[in-house]
Protein backbone atom coordinates (compact mmCIF):
# COMPACT_ATOMS: atom_id res chain seq x y z
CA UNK A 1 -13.21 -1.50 19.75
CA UNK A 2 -10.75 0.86 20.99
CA UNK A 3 -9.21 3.77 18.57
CA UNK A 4 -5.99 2.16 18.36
CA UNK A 5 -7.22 -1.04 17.45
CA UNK A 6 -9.90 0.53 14.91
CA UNK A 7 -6.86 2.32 13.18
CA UNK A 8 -4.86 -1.19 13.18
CA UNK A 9 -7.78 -2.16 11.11
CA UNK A 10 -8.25 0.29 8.92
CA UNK A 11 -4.41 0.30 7.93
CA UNK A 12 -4.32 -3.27 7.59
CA UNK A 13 -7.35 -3.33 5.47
CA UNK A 14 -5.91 -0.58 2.95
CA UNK A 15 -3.00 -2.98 2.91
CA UNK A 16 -4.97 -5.48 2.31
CA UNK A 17 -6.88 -4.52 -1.15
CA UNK A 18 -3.57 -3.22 -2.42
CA UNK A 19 -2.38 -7.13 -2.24
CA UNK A 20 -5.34 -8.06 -3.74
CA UNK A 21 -5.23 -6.02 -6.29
CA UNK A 22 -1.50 -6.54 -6.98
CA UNK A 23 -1.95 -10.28 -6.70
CA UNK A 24 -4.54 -10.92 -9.50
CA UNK A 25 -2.71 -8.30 -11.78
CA UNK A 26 1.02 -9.82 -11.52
CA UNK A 27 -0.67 -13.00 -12.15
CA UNK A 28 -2.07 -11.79 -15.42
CA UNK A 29 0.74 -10.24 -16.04
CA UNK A 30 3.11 -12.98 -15.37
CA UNK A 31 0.76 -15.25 -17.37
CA UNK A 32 0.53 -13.36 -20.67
CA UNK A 33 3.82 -11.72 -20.26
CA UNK A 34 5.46 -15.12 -20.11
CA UNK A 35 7.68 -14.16 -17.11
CA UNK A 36 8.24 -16.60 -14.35
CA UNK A 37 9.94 -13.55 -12.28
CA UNK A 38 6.45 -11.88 -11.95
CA UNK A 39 4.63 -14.97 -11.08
CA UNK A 40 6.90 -15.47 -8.14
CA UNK A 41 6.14 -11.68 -7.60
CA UNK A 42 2.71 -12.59 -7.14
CA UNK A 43 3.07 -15.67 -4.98
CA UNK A 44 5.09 -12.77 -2.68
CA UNK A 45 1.97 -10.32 -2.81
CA UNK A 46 -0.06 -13.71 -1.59
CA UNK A 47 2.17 -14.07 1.47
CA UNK A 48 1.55 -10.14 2.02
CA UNK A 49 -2.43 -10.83 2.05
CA UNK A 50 -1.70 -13.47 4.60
CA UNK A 51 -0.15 -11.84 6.46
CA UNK A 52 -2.83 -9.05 6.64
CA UNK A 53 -5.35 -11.66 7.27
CA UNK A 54 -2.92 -12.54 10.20
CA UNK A 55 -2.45 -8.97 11.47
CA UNK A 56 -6.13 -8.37 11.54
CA UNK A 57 -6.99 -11.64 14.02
CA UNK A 58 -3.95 -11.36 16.26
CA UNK A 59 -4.93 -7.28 16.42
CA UNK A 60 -8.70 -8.29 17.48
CA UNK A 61 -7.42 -10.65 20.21
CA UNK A 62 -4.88 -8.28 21.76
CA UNK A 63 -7.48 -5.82 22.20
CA UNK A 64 -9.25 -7.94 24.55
CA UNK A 65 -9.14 -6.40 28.29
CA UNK A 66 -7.59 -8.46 31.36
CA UNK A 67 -10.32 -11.44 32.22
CA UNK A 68 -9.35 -14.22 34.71
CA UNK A 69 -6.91 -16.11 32.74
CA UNK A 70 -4.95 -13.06 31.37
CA UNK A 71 -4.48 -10.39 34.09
CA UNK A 72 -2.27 -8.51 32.22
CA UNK A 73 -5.02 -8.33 29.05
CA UNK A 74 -4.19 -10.03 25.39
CA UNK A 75 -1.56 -7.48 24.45
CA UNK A 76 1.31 -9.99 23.65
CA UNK A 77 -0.76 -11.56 20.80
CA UNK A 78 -0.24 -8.57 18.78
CA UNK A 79 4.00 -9.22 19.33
CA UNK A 80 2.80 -13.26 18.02
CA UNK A 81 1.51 -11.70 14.90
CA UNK A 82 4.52 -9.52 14.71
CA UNK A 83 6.73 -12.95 14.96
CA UNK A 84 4.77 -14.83 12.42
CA UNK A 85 4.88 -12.14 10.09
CA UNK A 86 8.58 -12.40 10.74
CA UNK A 87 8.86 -15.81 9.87
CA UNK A 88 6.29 -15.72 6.76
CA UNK A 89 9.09 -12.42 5.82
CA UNK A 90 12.01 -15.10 5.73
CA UNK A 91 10.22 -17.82 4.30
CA UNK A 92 9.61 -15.93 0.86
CA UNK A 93 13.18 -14.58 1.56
CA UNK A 94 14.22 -18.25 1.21
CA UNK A 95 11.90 -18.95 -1.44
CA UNK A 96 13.24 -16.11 -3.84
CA UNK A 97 16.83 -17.23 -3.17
CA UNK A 98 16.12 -20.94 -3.79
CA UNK A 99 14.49 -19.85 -6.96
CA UNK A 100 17.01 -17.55 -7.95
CA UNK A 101 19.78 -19.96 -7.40
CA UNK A 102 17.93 -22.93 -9.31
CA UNK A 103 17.73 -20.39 -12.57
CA UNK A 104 21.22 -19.29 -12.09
CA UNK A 105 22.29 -22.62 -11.82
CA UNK A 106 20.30 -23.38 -14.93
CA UNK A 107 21.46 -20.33 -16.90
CA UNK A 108 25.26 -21.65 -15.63
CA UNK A 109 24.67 -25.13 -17.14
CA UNK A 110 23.69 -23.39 -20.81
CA UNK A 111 19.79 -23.35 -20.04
CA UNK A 112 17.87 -20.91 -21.79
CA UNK A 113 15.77 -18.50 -19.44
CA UNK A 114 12.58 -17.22 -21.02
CA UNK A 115 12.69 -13.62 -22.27
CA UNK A 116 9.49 -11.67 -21.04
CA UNK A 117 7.37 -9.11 -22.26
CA UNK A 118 6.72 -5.54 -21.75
CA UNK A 119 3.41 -6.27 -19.69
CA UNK A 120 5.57 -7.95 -16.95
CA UNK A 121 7.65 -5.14 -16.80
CA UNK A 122 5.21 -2.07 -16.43
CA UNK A 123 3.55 -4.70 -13.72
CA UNK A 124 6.66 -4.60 -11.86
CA UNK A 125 6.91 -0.83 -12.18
CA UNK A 126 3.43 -0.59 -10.98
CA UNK A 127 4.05 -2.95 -7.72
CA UNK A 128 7.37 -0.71 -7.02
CA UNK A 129 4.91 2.36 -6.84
CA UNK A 130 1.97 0.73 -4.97
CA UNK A 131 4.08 -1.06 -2.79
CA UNK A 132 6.57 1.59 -1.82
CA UNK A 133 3.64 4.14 -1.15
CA UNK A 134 1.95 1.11 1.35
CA UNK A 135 4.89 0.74 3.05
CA UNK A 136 5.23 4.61 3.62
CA UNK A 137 1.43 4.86 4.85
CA UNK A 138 1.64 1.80 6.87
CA UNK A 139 5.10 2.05 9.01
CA UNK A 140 4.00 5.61 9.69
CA UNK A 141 0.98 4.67 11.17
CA UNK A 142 2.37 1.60 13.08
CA UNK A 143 5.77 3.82 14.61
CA UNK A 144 2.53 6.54 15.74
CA UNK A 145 0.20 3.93 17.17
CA UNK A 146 3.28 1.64 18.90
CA UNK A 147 2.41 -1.71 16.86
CA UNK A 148 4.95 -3.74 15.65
CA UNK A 149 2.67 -5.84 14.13
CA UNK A 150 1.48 -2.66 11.38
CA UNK A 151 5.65 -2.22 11.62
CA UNK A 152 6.78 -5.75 10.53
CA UNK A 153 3.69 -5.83 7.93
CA UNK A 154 5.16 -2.69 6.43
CA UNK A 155 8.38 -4.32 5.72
CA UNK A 156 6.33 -6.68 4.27
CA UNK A 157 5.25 -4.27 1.54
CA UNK A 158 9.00 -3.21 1.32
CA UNK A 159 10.11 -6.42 0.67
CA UNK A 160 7.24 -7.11 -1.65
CA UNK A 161 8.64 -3.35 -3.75
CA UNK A 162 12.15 -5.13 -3.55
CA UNK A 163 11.10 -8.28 -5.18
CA UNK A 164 9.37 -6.09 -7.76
CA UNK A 165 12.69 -4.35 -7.97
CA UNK A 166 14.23 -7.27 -9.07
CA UNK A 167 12.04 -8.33 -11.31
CA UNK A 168 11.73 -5.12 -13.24
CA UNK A 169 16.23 -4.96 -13.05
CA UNK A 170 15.66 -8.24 -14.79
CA UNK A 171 12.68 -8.06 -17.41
CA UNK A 172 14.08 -4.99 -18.15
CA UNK A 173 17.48 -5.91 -18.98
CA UNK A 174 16.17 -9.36 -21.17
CA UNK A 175 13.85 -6.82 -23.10
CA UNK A 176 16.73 -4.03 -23.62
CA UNK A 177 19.60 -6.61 -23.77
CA UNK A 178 18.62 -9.56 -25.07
CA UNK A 179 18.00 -13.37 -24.30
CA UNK A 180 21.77 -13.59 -23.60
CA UNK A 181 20.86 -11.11 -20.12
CA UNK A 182 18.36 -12.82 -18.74
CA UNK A 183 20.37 -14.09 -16.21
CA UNK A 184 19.92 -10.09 -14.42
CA UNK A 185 16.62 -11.64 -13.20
CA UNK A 186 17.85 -14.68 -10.81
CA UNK A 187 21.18 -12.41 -9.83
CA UNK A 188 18.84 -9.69 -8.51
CA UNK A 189 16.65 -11.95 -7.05
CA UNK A 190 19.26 -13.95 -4.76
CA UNK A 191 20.12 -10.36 -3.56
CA UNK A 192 17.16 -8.75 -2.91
CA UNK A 193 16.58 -12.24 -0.56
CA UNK A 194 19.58 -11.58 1.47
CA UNK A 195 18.41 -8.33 2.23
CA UNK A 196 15.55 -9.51 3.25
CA UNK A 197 16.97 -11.79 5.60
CA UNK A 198 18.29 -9.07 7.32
CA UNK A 199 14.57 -7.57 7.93
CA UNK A 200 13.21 -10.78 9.06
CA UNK A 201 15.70 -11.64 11.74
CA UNK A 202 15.21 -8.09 13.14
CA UNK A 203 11.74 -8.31 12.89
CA UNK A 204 12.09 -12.08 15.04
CA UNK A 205 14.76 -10.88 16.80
CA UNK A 206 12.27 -7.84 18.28
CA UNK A 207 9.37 -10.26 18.46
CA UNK A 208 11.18 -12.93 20.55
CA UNK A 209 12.79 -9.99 22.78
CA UNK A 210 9.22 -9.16 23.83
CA UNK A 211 7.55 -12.58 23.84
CA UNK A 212 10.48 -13.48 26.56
CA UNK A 213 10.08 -10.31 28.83
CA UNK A 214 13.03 -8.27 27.33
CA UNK A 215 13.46 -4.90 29.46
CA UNK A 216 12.83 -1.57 27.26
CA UNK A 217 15.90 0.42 26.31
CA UNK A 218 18.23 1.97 28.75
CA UNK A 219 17.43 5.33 27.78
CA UNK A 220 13.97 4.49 27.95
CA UNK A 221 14.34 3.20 31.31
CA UNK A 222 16.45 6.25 32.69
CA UNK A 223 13.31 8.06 31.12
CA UNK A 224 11.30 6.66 34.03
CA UNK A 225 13.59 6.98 36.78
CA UNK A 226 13.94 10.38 35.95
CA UNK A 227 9.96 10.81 36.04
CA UNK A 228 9.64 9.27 39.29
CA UNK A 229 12.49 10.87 41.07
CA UNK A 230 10.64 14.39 39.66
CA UNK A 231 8.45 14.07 42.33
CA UNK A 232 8.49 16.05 45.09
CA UNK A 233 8.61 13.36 48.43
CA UNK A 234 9.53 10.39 46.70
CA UNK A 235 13.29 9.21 46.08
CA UNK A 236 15.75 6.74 45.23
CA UNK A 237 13.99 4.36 43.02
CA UNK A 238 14.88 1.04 42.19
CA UNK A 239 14.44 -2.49 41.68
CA UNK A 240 13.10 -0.75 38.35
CA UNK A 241 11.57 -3.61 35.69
CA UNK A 242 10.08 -2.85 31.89
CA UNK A 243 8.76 -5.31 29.81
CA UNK A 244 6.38 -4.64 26.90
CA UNK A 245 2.74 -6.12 26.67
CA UNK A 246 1.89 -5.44 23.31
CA UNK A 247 1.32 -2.37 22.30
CA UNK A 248 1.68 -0.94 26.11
CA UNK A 249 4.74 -1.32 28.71
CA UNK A 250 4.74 -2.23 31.98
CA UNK A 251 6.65 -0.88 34.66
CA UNK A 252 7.20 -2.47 38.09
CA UNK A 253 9.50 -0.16 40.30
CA UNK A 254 10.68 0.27 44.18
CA UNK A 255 10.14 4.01 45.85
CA UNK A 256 11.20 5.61 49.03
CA UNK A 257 9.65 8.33 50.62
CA UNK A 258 9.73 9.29 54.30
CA UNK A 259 7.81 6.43 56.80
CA UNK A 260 6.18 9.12 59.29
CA UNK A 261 3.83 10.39 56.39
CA UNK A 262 0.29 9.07 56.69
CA UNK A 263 -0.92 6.52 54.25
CA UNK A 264 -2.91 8.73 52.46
CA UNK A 265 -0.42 10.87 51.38
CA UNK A 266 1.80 7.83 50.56
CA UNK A 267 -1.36 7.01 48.27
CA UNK A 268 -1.27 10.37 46.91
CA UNK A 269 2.70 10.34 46.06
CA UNK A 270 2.14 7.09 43.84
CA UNK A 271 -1.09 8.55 42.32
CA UNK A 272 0.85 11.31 40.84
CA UNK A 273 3.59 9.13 39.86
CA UNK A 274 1.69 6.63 37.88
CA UNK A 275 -0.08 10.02 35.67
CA UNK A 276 2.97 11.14 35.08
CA UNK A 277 3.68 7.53 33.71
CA UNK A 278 0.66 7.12 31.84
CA UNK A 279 0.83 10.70 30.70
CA UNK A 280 4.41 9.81 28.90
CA UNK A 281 3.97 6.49 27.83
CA UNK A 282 -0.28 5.96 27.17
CA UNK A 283 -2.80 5.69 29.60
CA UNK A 284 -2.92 1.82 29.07
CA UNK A 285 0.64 1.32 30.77
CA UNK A 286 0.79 -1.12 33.45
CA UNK A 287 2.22 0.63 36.49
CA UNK A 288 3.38 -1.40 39.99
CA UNK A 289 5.16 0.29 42.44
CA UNK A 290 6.35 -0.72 46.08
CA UNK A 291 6.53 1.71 48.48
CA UNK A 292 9.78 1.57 51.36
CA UNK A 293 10.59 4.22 54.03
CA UNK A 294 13.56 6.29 53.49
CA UNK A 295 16.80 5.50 54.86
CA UNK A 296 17.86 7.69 56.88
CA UNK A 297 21.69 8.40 57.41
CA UNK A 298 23.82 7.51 60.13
């Protein structure tokens, strides 16, 4: 296993016992603090867990080199996991809005919400900590090691702090307030769900981008027409194309240099080229280029 893929892991598993050990206390907590808010808090540190579980497969298929039915290697599973996590994000988006609303609508229609107790809320304070400090550790390392599966499974732990947030806003203000206040619970809720709608769709939105051969950003790809013009012999490039492969990019590109040079040199010119490409961007990038003589001026 490659260092990249061996520090997916490990960031993934850390991830991973903090949702387990979230999980069984908000359930405990939820249980004996008589506070459906944390429960649902726990169902949303379950979807965290699978989603590790998810991260950690995906991660150990895209690290799989090229073979004869992938030439390009297993890279785009990791950007699969990336989209599922995306998808798992808006489901419990959905489910903490549908919930929220259905107590709201309750509360509107002179229902009674249970008031909780103080367990449930130092639970939620402790999930706001925990979950804040995985996020912090975990988008970190995915931004360093270019995985946006570790960076959608850090929002993950975001959204799982903002949950927390809302369930703390509300056990809080049914302990402090009264029974009459409850209703702080569902309110935050619904709104803490719309934001993370918002996540989700940029995690899919990123996700599908790749999955369908989206081109890198324009300064990005300026980037590498600057790198290949640096050197010395070679000039207008073009035809450029970018595309990500999972944690790698590939570049595909057109070159000119002058046609009476001998083929070795050509060989040479493109050598140096694809370092400097590799150098920038990680020695796994996927470099094609065509070589063209240079026009020459009338």
């Amino acid at each position: 296993m490659k260092n990249r893929e061996r520090e997916i892991y490990k960031v993934t598993l850390v991830g991973g016992i903090g949702n387990v050990l979230l999980l069984a206390f908000k359930f405990v907590a939820g249980l004996l603090g008589h506070s459906s808010a944390m429960i649902a808090d726990a169902v949303h540190s379950l979807s965290d867990f699978i989603t590790d579980i998810v991260v950690l497969v995906f991660v150990n298929i895209s690290s799989k080199p090229q073979d004869e039915s992938h030439d390009y290697g297993h890279g785009k599973y990791e950007t699969v996991a990336s989209f599922l996590i995306g998808l798992a994000l808006a489901g419990a988006a959905a489910g903490i809005i549908i919930s929220g609303g259905n107590k709201f609508y309750g509360w509107m229609r002179g229902e009674q919400l249970e008031a909780p107790g103080m367990l449930a809320l130092w639970a939620a304070l402790v999930s706001i900590v925990i979950k804040e400090a995985l996020y912090r550790y975990t988008v970190y390392k995915g931004r360093k090691l270019e995985s946006q599966a570790v960076v959608a499974n850090a929002w993950h732990h975001r959204s799982d702090a903002f949950s927390s947030m809302a369930a703390a806003v509300g056990i809080a203000g049914a302990i402090i307030l009264g029974k009459r206040w409850t209703v702080l619970d569902p309110i935050a809720s619904i709104i803490v769900g719309i934001m993370l709608v918002f996540v989700a769709v940029r995690i899919l939105r990123q996700s599908i981008g790749e999955l369908t051969d989206e081109s890198l950003q324009e300064h990005t790809e300026n980037e590498i027409l600057d790198i290949i013009s640096s050197v010395q012999g070679v000039c207008q490039p073009h035809n450029l194309r970018t595309r990500r492969l999972g944690g790698r990019i590939s570049i595909e590109a057109h070159i000119r240099m002058d046609g009476g040079i001998t083929l070795a040199h050509a060989h040479d010119l493109t050598s140096e080229i694809e370092h400097k490409l590799k150098e920038k961007f990680g020695s796994d990038t996927h470099v094609t280029l065509h070589m063209e003589p240079k026009k020459i001026d009338a």
